[in-house]
Protein backbone atom coordinates (compact mmCIF):
# COMPACT_ATOMS: atom_id res chain seq x y z
CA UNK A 1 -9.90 64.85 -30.23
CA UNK A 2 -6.55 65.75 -29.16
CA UNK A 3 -5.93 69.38 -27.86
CA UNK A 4 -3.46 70.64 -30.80
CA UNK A 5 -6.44 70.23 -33.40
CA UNK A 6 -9.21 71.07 -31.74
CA UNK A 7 -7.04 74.83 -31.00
CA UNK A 8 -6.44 75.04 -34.74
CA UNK A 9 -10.01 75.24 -35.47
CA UNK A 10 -9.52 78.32 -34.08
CA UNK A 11 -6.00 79.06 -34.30
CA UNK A 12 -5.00 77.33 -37.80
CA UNK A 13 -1.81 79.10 -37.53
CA UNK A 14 -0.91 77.29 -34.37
CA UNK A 15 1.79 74.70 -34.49
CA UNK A 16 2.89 71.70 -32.01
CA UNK A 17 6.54 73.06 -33.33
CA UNK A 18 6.03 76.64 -32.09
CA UNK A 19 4.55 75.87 -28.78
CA UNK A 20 5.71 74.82 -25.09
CA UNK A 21 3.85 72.61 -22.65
CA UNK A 22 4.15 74.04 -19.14
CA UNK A 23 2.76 70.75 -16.97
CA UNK A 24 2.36 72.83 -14.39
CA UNK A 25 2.07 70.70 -11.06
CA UNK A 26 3.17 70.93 -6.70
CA UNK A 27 6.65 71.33 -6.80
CA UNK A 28 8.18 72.52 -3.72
CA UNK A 29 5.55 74.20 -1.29
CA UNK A 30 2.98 75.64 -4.08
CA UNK A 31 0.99 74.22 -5.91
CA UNK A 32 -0.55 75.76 -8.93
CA UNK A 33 -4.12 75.07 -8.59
CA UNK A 34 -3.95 77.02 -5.51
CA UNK A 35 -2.50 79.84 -7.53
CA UNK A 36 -5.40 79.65 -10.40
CA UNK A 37 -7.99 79.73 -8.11
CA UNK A 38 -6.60 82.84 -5.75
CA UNK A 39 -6.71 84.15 -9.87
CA UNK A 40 -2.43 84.45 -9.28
CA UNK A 41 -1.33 81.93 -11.80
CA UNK A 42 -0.04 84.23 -14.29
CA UNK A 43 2.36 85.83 -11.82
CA UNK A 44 2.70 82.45 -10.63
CA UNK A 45 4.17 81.06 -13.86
CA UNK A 46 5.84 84.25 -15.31
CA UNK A 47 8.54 83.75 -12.99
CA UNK A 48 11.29 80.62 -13.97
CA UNK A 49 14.53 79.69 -12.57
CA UNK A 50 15.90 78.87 -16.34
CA UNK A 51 14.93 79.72 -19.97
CA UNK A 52 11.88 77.23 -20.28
CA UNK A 53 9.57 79.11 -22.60
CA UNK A 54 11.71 79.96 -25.37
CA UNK A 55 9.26 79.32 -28.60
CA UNK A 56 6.19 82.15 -29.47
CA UNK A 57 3.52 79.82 -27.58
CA UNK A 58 3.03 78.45 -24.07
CA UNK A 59 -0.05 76.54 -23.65
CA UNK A 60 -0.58 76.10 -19.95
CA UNK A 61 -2.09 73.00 -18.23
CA UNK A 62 -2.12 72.32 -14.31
CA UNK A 63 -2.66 69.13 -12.97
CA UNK A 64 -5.99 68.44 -10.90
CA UNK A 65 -6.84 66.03 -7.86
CA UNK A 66 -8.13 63.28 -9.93
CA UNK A 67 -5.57 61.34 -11.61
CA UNK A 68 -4.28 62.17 -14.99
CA UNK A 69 -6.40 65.70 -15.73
CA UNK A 70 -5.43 68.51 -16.50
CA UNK A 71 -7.15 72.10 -16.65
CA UNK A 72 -6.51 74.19 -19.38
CA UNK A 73 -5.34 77.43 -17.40
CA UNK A 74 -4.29 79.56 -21.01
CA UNK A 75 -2.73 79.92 -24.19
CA UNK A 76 -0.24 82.87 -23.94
CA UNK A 77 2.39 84.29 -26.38
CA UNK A 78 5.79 84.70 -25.36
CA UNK A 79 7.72 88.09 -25.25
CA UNK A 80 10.98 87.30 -24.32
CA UNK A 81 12.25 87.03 -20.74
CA UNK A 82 14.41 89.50 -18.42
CA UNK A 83 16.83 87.95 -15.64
CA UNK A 84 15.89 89.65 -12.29
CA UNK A 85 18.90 89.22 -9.71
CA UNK A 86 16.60 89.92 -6.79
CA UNK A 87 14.55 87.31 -7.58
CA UNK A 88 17.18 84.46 -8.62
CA UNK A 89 15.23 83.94 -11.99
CA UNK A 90 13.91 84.97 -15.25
CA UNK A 91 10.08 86.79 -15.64
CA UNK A 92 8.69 85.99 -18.73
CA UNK A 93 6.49 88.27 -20.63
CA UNK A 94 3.51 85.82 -21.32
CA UNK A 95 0.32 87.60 -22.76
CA UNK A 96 -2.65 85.61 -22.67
CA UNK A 97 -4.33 84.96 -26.14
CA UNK A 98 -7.75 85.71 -26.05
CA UNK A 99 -8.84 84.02 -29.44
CA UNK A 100 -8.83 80.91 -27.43
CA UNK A 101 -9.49 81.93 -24.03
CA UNK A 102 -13.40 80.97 -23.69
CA UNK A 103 -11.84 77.49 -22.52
CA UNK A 104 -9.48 78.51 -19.96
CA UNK A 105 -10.32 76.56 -16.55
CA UNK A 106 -13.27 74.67 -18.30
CA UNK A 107 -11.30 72.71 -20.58
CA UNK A 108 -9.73 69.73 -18.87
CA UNK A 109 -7.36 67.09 -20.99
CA UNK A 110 -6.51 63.54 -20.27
CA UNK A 111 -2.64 62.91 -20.40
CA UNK A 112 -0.33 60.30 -18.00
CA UNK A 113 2.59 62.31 -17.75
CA UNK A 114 5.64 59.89 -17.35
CA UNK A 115 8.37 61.80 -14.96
CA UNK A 116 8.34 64.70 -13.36
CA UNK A 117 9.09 66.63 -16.38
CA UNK A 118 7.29 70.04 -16.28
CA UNK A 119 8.55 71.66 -19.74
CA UNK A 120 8.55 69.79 -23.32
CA UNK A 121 8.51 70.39 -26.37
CA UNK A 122 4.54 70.14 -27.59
CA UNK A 123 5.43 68.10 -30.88
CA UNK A 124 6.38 65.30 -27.99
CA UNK A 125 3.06 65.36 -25.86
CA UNK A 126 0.78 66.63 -28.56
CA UNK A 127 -0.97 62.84 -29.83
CA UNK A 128 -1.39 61.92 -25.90
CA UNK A 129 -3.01 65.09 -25.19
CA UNK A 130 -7.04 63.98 -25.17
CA UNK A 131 -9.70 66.30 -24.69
CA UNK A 132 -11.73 64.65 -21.27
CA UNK A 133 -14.38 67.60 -21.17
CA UNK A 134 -15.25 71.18 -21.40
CA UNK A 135 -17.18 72.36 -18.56
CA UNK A 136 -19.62 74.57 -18.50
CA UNK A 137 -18.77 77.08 -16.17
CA UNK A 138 -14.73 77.64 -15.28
CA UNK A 139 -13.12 76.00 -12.05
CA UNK A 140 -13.39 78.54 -9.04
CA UNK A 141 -13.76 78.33 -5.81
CA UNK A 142 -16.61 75.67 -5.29
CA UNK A 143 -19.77 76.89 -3.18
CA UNK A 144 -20.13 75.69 0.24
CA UNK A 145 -19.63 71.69 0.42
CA UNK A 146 -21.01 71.22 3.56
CA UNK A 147 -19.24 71.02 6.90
CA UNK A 148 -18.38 67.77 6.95
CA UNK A 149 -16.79 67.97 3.65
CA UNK A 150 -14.40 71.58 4.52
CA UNK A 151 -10.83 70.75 3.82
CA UNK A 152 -9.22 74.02 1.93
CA UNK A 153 -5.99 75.93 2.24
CA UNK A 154 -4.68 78.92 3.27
CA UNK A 155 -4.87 79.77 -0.12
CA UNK A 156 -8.27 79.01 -0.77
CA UNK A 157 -9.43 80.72 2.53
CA UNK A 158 -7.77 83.76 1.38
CA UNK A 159 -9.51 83.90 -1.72
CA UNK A 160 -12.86 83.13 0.05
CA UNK A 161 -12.26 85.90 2.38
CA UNK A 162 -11.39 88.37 -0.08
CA UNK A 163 -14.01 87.52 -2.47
CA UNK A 164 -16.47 87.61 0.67
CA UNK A 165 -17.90 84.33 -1.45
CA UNK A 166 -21.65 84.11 -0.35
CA UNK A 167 -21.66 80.85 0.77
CA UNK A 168 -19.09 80.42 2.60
CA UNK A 169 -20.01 83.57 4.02
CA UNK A 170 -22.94 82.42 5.04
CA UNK A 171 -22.77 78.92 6.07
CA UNK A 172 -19.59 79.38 8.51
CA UNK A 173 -20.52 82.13 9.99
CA UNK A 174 -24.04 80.53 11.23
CA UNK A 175 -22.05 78.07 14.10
CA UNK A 176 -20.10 77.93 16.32
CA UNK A 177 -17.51 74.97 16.52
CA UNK A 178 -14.24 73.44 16.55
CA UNK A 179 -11.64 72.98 13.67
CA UNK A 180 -8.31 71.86 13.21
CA UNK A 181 -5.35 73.71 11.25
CA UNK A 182 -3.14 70.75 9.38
CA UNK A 183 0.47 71.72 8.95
CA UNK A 184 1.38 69.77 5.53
CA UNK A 185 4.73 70.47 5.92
CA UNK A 186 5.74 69.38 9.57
CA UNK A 187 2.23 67.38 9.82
CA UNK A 188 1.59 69.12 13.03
CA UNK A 189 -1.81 69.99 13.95
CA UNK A 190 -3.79 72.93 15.92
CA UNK A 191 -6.90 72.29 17.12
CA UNK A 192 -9.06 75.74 18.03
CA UNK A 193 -12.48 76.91 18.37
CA UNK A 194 -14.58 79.85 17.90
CA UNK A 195 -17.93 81.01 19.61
CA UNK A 196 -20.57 83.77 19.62
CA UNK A 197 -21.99 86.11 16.84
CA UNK A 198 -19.77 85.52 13.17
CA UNK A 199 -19.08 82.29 14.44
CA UNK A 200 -16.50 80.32 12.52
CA UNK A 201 -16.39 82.69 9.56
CA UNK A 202 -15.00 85.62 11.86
CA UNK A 203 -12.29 83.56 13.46
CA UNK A 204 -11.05 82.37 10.22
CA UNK A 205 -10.94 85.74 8.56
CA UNK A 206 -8.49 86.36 11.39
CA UNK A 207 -6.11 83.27 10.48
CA UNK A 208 -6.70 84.92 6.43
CA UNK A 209 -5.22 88.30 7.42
CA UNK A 210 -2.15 87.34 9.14
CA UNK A 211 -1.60 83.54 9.17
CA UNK A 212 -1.89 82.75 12.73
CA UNK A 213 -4.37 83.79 13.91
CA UNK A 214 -3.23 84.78 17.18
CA UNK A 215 -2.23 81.83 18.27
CA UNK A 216 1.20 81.73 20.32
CA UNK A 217 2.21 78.72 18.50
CA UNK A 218 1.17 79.44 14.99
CA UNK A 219 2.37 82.99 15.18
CA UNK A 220 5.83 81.62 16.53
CA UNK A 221 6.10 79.60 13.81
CA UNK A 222 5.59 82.00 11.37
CA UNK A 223 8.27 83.85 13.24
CA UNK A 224 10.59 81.29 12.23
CA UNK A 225 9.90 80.06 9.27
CA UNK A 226 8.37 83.03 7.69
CA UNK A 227 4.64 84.12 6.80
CA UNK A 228 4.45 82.18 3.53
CA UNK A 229 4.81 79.39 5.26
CA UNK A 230 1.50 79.67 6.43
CA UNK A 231 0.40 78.71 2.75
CA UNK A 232 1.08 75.15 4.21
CA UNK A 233 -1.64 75.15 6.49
CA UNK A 234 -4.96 73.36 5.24
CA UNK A 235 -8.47 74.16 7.53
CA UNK A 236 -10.88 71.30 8.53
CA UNK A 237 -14.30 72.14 10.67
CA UNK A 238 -14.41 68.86 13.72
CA UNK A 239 -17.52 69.82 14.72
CA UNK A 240 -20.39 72.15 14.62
CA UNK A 241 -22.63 74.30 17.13
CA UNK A 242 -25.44 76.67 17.49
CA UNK A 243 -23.58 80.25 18.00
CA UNK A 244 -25.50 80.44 21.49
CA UNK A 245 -23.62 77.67 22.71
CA UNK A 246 -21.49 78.88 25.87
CA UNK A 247 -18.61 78.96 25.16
CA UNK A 248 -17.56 76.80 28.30
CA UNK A 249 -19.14 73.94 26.40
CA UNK A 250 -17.39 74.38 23.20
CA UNK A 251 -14.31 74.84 24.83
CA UNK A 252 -14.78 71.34 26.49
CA UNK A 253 -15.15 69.87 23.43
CA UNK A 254 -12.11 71.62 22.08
CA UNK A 255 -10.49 69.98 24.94
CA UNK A 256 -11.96 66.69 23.81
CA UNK A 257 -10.33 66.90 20.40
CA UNK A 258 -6.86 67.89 21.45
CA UNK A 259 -6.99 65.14 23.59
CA UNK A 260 -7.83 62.67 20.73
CA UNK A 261 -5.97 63.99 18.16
CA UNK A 262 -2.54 64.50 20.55
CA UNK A 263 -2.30 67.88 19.40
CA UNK A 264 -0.74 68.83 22.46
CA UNK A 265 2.07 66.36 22.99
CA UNK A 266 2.63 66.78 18.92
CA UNK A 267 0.65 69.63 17.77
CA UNK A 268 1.27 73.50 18.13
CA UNK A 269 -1.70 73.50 21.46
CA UNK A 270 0.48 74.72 24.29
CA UNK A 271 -2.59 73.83 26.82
């Protein structure tokens, strides 16, 4: 079933000629996933650089990490849009329509986009647009994958941290270890470490409140660049330890790992 008619059992009022497609995708340094699942996408989208929702619907998809699916983030109503000089842009007044929001983020469509195209028109897309499942709880924040499976971002640590999510919780800060802090936009890595009682879980908390940490490097760059740019940073555990460890032996194998990974000929490790 495509999406159009199954939201008419619904909505039978709703029409592909009323309605605008917001592909919602990365473009730039954010990506939009990120966004949903820090529970910011509204703001996130409200805000456009040109008039792109002018019809009385928006329905809202945003692409996920397996090719061609897309998670139904909302159906909202448009109320018009203000220009806001500060901002360089226009902020849409989109209220979400609760009639159909029991699918938002569990809903996920099929569709090969062709371009880069973010806005159209939903008469265009509407045939294409396949219903691929409807899951039965909505996408969050997964529970803890295991440590050999971490790879967030900044984004998704914040939310962790301020949602103090159990598992997480829990899991990192039982051991000790080593990670690594990926830079996506320079490629640069950090490699650091973190010892004694909280473990891992404290010393990221730190990297959540401000970005860097701490570190020289990291906070330097911030410095520079400015503290959103720490949204570009994506956290990665190396290796794991009991939280009695000494900390002379984890910092020997944070040596190790700098020395492997070059992250201080090329990376933001100063020693």
């Amino acid at each position: 079933m495509d999406l159009f008619s199954f939201f008419r059992a619904t909505m039978p009022e709703l029409l592909e000629t009323n309605c605008k497609l917001h592909l919602a995708s990365l473009s730039g340094e954010d990506h939009p996933l990120d966004a949903y699942l820090a529970g910011k996408f509204d703001e996130f989208q409200s805000w456009q650089s040109k008039k792109n929702f002018e019809r009385r619907y928006v329905v809202s998809l945003i692409a996920l990490p397996q090719p061609h699916r897309w998670l139904l983030a909302g159906l909202y109503e448009s109320h018009g849009a203000q220009w806001q000089e500060s901002l360089k842009g226009y902020i849409y007044d989109l209220r979400l329509l609760e009639r159909c929001s029991q699918f938002n983020g569990r809903l996920v469509v099929a569709f090969e986009r062709q371009g880069r195209q973010s806005y159209r028109n939903a008469e265009t897309l509407a045939p294409t647009l396949l219903i691929d499942e409807i899951r039965s709880e909505r996408m969050s924040i997964a529970d803890f994958p295991g440590y050999r499976n971490v790879n967030i971002s900044k984004v998704e640590l914040d939310t962790i941290v301020r949602q103090s999510i159990e598992s997480w919780r829990s899991a990192l800060s039982s051991v000790a270890g080593v990670y690594v802090i990926s830079d996506t936009a320079s490629g640069k890595l950090y490699i650091g470490s973190a010892t004694g009682e909280g473990g891992l879980y404290q010393r990221w908390v730190q990297y959540a409140a401000n970005g860097h940490g701490g570190n020289k490097e990291l906070r330097q760059l911030l410095e520079e660049m400015g503290t959103s740019s720490s949204n570009h940073f994506r956290f990665a555990i190396l290796e794991i330890a009991d939280t009695h460890t000494s900390e002379k032996d984890v910092l020997r194998r944070e040596s190790h790992w700098k020395q492997v990974l070059l992250s201080r000929q090329f990376g933001f490790n100063a020693n």
